[in-house]
N, C-alpha and C. Protein backbone atom coordinates (compact mmCIF):
# COMPACT_ATOMS: atom_id res chain seq x y z
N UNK A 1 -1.66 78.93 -10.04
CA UNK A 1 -2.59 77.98 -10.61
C UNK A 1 -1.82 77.03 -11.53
N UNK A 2 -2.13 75.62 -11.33
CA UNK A 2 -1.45 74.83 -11.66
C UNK A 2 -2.20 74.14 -13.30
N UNK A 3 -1.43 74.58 -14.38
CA UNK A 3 -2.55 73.86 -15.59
C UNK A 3 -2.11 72.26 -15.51
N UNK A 4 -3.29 72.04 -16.66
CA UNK A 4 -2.06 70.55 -17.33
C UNK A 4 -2.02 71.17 -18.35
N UNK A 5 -0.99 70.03 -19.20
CA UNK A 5 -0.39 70.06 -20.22
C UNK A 5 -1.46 70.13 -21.53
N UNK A 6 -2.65 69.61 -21.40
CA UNK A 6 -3.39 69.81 -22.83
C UNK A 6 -4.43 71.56 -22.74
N UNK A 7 -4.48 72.09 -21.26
CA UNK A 7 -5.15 73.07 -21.37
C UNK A 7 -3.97 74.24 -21.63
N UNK A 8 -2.71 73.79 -20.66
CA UNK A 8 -1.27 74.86 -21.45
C UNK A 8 -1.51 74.94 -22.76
N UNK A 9 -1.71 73.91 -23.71
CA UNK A 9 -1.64 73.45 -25.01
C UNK A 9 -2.80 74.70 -25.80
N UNK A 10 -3.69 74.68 -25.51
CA UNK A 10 -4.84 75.49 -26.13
C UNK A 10 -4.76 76.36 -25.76
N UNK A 11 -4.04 76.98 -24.36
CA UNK A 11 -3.94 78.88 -23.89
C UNK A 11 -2.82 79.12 -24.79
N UNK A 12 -1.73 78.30 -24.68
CA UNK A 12 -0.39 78.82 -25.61
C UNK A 12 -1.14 79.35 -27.35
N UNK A 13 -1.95 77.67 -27.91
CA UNK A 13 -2.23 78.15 -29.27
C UNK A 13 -3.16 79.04 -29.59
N UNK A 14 -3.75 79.75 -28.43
CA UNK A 14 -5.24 80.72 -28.20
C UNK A 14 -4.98 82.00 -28.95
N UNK A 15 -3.42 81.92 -28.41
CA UNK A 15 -2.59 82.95 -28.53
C UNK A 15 -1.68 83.48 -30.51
N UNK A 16 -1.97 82.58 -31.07
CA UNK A 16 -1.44 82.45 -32.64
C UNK A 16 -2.51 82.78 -33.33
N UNK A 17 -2.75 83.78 -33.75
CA UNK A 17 -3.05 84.65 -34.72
C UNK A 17 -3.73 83.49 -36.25
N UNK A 18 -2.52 83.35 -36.50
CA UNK A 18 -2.57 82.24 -37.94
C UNK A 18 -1.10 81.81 -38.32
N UNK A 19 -1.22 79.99 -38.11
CA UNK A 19 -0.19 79.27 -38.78
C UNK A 19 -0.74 78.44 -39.80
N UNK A 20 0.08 78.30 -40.23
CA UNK A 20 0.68 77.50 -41.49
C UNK A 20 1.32 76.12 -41.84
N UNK A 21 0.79 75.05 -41.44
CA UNK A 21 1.93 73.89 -41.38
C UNK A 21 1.23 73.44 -42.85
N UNK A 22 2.50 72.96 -43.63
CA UNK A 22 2.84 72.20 -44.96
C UNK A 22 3.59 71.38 -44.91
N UNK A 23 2.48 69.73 -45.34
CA UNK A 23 3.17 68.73 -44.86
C UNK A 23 3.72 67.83 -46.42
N UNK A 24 4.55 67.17 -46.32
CA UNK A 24 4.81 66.74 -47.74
C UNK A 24 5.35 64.96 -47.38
N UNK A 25 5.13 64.33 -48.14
CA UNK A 25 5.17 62.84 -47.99
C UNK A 25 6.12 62.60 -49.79
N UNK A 26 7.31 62.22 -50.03
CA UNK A 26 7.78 61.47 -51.13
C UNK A 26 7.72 60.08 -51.17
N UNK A 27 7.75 59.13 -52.18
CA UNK A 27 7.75 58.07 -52.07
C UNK A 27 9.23 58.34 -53.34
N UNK A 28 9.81 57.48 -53.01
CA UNK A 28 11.35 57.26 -53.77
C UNK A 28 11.69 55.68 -54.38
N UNK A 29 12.35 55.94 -55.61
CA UNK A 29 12.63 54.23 -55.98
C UNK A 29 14.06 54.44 -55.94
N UNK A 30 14.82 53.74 -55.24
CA UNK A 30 16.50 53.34 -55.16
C UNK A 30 16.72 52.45 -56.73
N UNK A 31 17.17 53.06 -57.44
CA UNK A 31 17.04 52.35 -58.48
C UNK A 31 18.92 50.98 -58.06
N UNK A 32 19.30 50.41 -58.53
CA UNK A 32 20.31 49.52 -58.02
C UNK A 32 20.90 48.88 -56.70
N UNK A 33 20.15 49.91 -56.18
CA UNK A 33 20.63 49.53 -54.41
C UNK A 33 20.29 47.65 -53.97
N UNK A 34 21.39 47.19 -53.23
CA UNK A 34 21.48 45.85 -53.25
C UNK A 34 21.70 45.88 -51.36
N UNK A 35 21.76 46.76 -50.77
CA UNK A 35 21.76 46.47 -49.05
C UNK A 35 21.22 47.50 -48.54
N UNK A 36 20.80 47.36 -46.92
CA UNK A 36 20.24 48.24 -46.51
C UNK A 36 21.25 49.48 -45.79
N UNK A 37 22.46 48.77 -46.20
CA UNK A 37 23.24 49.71 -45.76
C UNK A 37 23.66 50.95 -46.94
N UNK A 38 23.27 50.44 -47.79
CA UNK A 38 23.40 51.29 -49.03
C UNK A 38 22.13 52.44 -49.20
N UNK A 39 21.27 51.78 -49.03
CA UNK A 39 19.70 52.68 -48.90
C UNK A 39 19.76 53.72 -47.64
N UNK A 40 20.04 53.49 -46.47
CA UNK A 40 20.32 54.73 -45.41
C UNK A 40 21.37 55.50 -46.09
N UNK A 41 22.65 55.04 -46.72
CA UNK A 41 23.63 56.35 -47.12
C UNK A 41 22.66 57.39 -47.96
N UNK A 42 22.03 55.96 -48.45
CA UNK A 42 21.39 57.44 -49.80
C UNK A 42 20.24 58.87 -49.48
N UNK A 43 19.78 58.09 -48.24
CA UNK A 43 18.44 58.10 -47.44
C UNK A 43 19.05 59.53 -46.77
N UNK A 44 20.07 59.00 -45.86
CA UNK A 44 21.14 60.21 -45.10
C UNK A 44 21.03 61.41 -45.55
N UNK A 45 22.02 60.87 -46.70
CA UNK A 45 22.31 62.14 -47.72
C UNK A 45 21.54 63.31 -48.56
N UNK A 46 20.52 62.89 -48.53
CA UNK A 46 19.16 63.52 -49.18
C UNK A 46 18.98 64.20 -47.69
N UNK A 47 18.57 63.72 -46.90
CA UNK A 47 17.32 64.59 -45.41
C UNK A 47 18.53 65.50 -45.58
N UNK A 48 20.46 65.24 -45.27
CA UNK A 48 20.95 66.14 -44.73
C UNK A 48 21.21 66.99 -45.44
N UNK A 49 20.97 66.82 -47.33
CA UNK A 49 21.09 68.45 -47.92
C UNK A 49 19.57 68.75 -47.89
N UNK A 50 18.57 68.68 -47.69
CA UNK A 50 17.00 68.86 -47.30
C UNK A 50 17.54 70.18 -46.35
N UNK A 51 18.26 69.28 -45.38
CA UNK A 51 18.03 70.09 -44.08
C UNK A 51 19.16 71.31 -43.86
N UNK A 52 20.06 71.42 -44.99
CA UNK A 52 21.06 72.81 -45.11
C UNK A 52 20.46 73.57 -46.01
N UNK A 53 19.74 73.51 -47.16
CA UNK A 53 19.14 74.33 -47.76
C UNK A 53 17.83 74.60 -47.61
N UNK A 54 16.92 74.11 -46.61
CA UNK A 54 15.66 74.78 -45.90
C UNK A 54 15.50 74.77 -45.14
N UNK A 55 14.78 75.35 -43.76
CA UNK A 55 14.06 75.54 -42.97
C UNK A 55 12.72 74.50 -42.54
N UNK A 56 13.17 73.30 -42.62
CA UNK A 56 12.26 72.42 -42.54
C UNK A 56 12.56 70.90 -41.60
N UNK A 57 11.62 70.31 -41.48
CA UNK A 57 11.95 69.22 -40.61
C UNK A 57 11.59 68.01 -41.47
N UNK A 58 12.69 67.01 -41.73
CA UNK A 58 12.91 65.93 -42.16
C UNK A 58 12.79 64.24 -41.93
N UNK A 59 12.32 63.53 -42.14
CA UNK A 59 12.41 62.08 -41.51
C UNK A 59 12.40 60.86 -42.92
N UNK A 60 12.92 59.90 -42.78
CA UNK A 60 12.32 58.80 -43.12
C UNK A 60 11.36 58.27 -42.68
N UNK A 61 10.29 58.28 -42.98
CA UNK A 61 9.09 57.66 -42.58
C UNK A 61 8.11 56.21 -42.68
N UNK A 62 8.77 55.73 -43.55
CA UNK A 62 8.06 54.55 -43.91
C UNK A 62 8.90 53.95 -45.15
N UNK A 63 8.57 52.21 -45.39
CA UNK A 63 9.14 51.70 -46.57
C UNK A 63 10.96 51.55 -45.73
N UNK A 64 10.97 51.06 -44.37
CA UNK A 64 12.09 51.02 -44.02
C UNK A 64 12.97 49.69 -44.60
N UNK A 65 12.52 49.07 -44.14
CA UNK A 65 13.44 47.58 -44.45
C UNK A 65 13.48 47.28 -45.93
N UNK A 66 12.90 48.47 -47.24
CA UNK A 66 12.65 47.84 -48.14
C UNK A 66 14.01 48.12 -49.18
N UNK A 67 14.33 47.61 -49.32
CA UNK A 67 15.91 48.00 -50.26
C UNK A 67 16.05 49.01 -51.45
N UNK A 68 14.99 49.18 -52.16
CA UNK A 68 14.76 49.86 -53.54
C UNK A 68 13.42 50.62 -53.54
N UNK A 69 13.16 50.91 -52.14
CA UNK A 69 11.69 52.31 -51.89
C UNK A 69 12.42 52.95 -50.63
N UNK A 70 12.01 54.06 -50.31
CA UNK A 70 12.39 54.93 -49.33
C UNK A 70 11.22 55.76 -49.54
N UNK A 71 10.33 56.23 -48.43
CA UNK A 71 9.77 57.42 -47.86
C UNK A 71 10.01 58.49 -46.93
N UNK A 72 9.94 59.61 -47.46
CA UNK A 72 10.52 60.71 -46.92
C UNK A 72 9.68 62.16 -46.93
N UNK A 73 9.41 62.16 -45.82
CA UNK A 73 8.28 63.50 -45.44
C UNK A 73 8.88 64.86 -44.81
N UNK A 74 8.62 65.56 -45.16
CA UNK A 74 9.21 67.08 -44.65
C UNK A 74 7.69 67.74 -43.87
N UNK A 75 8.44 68.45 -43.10
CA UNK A 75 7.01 70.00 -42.70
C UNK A 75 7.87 71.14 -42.86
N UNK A 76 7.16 72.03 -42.75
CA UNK A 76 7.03 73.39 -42.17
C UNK A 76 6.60 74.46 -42.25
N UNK A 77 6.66 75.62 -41.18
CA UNK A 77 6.06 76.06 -40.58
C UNK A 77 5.80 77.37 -41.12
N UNK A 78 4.54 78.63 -41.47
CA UNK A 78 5.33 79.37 -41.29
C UNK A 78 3.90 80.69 -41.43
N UNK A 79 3.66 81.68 -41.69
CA UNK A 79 2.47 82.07 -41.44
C UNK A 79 1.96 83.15 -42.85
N UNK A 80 2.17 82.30 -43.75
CA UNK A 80 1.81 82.52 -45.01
C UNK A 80 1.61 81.69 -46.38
N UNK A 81 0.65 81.00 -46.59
CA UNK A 81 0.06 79.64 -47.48
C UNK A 81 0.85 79.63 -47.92
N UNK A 82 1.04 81.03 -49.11
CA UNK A 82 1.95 80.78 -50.28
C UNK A 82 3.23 80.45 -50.14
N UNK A 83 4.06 81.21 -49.36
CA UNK A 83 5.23 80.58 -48.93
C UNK A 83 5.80 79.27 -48.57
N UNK A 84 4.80 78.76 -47.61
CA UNK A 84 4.63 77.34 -47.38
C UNK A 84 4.88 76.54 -48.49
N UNK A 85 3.93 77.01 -49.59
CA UNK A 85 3.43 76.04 -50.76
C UNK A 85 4.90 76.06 -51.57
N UNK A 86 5.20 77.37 -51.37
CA UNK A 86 6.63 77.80 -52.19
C UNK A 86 7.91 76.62 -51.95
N UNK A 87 7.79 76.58 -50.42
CA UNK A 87 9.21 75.78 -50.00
C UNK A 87 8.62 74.69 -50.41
N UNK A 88 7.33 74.09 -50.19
CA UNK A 88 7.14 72.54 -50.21
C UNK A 88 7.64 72.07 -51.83
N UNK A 89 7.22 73.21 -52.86
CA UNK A 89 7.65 72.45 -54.18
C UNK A 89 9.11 72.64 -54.14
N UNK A 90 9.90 73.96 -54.19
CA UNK A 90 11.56 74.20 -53.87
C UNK A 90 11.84 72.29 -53.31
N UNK A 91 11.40 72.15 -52.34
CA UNK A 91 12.28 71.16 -51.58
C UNK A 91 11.93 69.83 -52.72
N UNK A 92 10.71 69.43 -53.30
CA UNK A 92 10.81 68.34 -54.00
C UNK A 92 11.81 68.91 -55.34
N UNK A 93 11.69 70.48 -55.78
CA UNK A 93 12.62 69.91 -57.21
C UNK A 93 14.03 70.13 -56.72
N UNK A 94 14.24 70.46 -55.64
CA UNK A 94 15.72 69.87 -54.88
C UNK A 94 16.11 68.53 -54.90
N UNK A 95 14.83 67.60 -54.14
CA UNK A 95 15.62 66.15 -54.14
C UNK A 95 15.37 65.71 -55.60
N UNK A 96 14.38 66.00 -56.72
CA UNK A 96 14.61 65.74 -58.05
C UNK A 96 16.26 66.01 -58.65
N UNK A 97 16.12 67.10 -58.35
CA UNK A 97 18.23 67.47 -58.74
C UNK A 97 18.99 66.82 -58.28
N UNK A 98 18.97 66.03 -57.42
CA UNK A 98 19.87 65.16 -56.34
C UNK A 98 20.50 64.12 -57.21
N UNK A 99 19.22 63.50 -58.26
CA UNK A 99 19.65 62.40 -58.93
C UNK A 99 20.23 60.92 -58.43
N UNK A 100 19.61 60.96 -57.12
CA UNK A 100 20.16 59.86 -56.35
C UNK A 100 18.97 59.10 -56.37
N UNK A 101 17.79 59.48 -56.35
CA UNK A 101 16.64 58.45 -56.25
C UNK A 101 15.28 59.03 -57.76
N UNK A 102 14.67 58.11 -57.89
CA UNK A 102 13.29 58.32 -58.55
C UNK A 102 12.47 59.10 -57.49
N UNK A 103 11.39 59.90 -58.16
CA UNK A 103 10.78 60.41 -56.88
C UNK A 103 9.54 59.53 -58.01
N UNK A 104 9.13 58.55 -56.94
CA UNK A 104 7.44 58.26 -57.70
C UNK A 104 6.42 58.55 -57.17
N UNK A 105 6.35 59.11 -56.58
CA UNK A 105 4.93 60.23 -56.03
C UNK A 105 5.47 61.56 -55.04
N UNK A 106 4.38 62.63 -54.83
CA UNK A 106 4.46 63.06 -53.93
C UNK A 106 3.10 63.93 -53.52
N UNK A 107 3.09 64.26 -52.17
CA UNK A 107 2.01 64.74 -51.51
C UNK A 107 2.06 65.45 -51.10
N UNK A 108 1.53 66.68 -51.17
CA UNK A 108 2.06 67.94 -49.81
C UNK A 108 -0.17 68.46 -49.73
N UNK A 109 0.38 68.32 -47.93
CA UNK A 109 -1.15 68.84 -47.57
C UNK A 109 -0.87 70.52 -46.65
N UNK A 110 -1.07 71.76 -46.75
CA UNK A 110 -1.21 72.63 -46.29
C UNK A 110 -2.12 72.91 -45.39
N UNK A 111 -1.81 73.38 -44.25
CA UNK A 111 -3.14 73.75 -43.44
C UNK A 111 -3.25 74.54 -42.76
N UNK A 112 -4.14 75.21 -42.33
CA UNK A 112 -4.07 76.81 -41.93
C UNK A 112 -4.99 76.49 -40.16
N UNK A 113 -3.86 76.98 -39.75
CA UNK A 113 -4.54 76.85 -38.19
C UNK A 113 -4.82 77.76 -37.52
């Protein structure tokens, strides 16, 4: 029997008990930055210690072309709120320690599936 892909989609997740995705959105101020080639180093450098000291998935997301903002969203996964909630703050007072950018907001939404 041949499925598609959105009914695979709902037998596979039929099957999960209870997850956990924790989503987090930063907004960042580049304080001096004068090119956009300067804003990706900084941009880089942040996702890639993000992404050696957690278990999480990283992007720039928005505020691209802008020289002195950067947005930067993490997830992940895992099948216990608290934990979730645990890494999502860990990872912002990580890029706070970084000292490479302002963090001027942040968002983290949890959700239990």
């Amino acid at each position: 029997m041949v499925r598609s892909s959105a009914s695979a989609a709902v037998f596979f997740l039929s099957g999960i008990k209870h997850m956990v995705v924790g989503l987090c959105l930063i907004s960042l101020r580049l304080h001096g930055n004068a090119s956009l080639k300067g804003k990706r180093r900084i941009v880089k450098s942040i996702k890639e210690r993000v992404r050696s000291s957690f278990n999480v998935s990283v992007a720039e997301v928005a505020e691209l072309d802008t020289l002195q903002r950067a947005e930067i969203g993490f997830a992940a996964v895992g099948n216990e709120r608290a934990f979730i909630n645990s890494v999502m703050d860990k990872v912002i007072l990580k890029i706070e320690g970084f000292n490479m950018a302002e963090i001027i907001e942040s968002r983290i939404e949890i959700m239990n599936i």
